[in-house]
Protein backbone atom coordinates (compact mmCIF):
# COMPACT_ATOMS: atom_id res chain seq x y z
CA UNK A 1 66.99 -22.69 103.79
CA UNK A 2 64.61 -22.68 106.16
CA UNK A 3 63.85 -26.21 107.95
CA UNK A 4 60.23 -26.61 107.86
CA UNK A 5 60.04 -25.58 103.52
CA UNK A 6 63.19 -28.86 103.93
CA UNK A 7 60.23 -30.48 105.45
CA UNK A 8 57.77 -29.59 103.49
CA UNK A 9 59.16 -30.65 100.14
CA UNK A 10 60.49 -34.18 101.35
CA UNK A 11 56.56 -34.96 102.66
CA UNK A 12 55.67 -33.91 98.56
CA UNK A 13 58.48 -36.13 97.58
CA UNK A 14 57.74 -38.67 99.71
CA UNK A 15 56.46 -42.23 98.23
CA UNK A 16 53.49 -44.11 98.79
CA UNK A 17 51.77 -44.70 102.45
CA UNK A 18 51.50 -48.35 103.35
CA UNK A 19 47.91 -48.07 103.20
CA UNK A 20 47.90 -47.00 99.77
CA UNK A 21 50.28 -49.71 98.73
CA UNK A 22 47.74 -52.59 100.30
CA UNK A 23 44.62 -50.60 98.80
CA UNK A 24 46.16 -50.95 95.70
CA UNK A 25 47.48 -54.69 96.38
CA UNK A 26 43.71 -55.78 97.33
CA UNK A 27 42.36 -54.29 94.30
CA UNK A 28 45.31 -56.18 92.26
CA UNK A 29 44.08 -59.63 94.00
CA UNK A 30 40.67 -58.36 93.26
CA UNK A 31 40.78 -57.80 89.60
CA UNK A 32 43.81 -60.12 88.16
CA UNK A 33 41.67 -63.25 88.81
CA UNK A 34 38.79 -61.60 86.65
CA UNK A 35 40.87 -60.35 84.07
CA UNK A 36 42.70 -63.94 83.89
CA UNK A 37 38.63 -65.34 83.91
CA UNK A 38 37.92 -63.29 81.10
CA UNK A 39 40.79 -63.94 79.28
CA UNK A 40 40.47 -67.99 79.48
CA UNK A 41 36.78 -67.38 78.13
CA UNK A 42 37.62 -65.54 75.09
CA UNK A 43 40.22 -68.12 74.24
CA UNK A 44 37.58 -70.78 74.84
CA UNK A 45 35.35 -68.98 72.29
CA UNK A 46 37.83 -68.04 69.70
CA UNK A 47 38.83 -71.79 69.25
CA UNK A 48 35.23 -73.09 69.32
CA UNK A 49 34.54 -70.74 66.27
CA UNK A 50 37.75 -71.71 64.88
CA UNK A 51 36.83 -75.48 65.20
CA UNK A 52 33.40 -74.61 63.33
CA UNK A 53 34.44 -72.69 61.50
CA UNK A 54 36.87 -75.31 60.08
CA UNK A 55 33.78 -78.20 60.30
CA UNK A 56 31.41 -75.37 58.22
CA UNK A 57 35.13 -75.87 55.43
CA UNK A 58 35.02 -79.19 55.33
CA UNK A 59 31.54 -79.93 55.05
CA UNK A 60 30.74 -77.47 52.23
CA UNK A 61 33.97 -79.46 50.35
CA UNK A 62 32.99 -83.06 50.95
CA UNK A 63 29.29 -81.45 49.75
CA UNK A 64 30.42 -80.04 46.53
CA UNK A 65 32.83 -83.16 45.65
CA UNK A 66 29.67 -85.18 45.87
CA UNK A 67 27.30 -83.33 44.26
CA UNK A 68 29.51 -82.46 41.41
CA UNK A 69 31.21 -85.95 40.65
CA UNK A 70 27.76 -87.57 41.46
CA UNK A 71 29.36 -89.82 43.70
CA UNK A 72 26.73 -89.14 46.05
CA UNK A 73 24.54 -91.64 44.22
CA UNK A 74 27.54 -94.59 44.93
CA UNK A 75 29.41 -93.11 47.71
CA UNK A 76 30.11 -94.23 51.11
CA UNK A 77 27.45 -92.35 53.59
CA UNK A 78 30.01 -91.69 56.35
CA UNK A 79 33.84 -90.97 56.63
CA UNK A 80 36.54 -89.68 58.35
CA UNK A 81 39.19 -86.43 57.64
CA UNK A 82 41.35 -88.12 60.37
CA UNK A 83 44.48 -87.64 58.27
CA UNK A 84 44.80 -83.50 57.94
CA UNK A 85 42.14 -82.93 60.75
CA UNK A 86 41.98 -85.58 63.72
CA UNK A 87 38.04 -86.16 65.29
CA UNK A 88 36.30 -84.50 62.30
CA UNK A 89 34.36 -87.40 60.84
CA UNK A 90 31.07 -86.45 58.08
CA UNK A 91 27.59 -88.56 57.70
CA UNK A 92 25.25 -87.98 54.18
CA UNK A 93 22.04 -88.13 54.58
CA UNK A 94 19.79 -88.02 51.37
CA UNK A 95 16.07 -87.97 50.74
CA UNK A 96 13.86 -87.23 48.18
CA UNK A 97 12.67 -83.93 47.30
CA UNK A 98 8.85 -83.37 47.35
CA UNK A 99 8.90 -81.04 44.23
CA UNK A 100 10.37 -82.97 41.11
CA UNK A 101 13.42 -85.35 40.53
CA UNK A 102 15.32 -84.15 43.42
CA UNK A 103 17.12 -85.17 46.37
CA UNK A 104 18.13 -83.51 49.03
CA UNK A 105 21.98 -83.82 50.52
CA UNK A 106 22.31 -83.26 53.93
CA UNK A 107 26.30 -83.12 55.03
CA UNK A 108 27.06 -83.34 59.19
CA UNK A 109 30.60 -82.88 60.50
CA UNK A 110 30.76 -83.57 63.84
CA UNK A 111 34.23 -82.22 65.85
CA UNK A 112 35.20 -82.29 68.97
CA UNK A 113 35.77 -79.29 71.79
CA UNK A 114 36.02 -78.56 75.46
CA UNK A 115 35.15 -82.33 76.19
CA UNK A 116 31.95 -82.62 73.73
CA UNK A 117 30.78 -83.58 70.23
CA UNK A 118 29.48 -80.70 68.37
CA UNK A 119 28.00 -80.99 64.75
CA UNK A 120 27.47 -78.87 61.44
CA UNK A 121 25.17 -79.75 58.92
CA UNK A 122 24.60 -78.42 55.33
CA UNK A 123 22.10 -79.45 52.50
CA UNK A 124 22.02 -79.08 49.16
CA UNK A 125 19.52 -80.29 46.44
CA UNK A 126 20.51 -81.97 43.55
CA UNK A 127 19.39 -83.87 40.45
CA UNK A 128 18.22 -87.19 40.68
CA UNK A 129 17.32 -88.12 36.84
CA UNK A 130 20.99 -87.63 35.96
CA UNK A 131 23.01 -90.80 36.07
């Protein structure tokens, strides 16, 4: 075998050149802290729709219990679901509707994320001449 094909096929075998190994190390530095970026900020917007998502729940129950069982006529205008779901609290706001014996519901769930208060609200109308 001659020595320069010996040669030749060791340089094709050969590994990496140190400049390709830090080209490729820079562009590591370079793009792990994005990727890590991006990553944090679609966690931080799956839980925020998770939270609401979960508010949007709780509100449309605590809505339909009081509009069903009437209760919203004697009920409490505030609360808490501190026992299944810590810093969720609800406020009922009611007024009358301008066309007929109505009143409109209005259910806010307020919850917390990232540091903040955020808030839901649903309405509904119901009937005020039954009693």
């Amino acid at each position: 075998m001659n020595i320069s094909r010996f040669r030749q096929r060791i340089r094709s075998r050969a590994g990496f050149t140190f400049a390709e190994v830090l080209a490729a190390l820079v562009f590591m530095a370079i793009v792990i802290p994005v990727v890590m970026q991006g990553i944090s900020i679609a966690n931080r917007a799956g839980v925020g729709a998770e939270r609401k998502e979960i508010a949007v729940q709780l509100a449309a129950n605590m809505l339909n219990q009081l509009s069903i069982s009437n209760l919203w006529q004697t009920a409490q205008a505030s609360g808490t679901f501190e026992q299944d779901y810590p810093g969720y609290a609800w406020s009922m706001q009611q007024q009358a509707w301008p066309d007929g014996d109505m009143q409109q519901l209005t259910l806010e769930v307020t919850y917390p994320l990232q540091g903040g208060i955020f808030a839901v609200e649903l309405s509904t109308l119901v009937d005020d001449s039954v009693q």
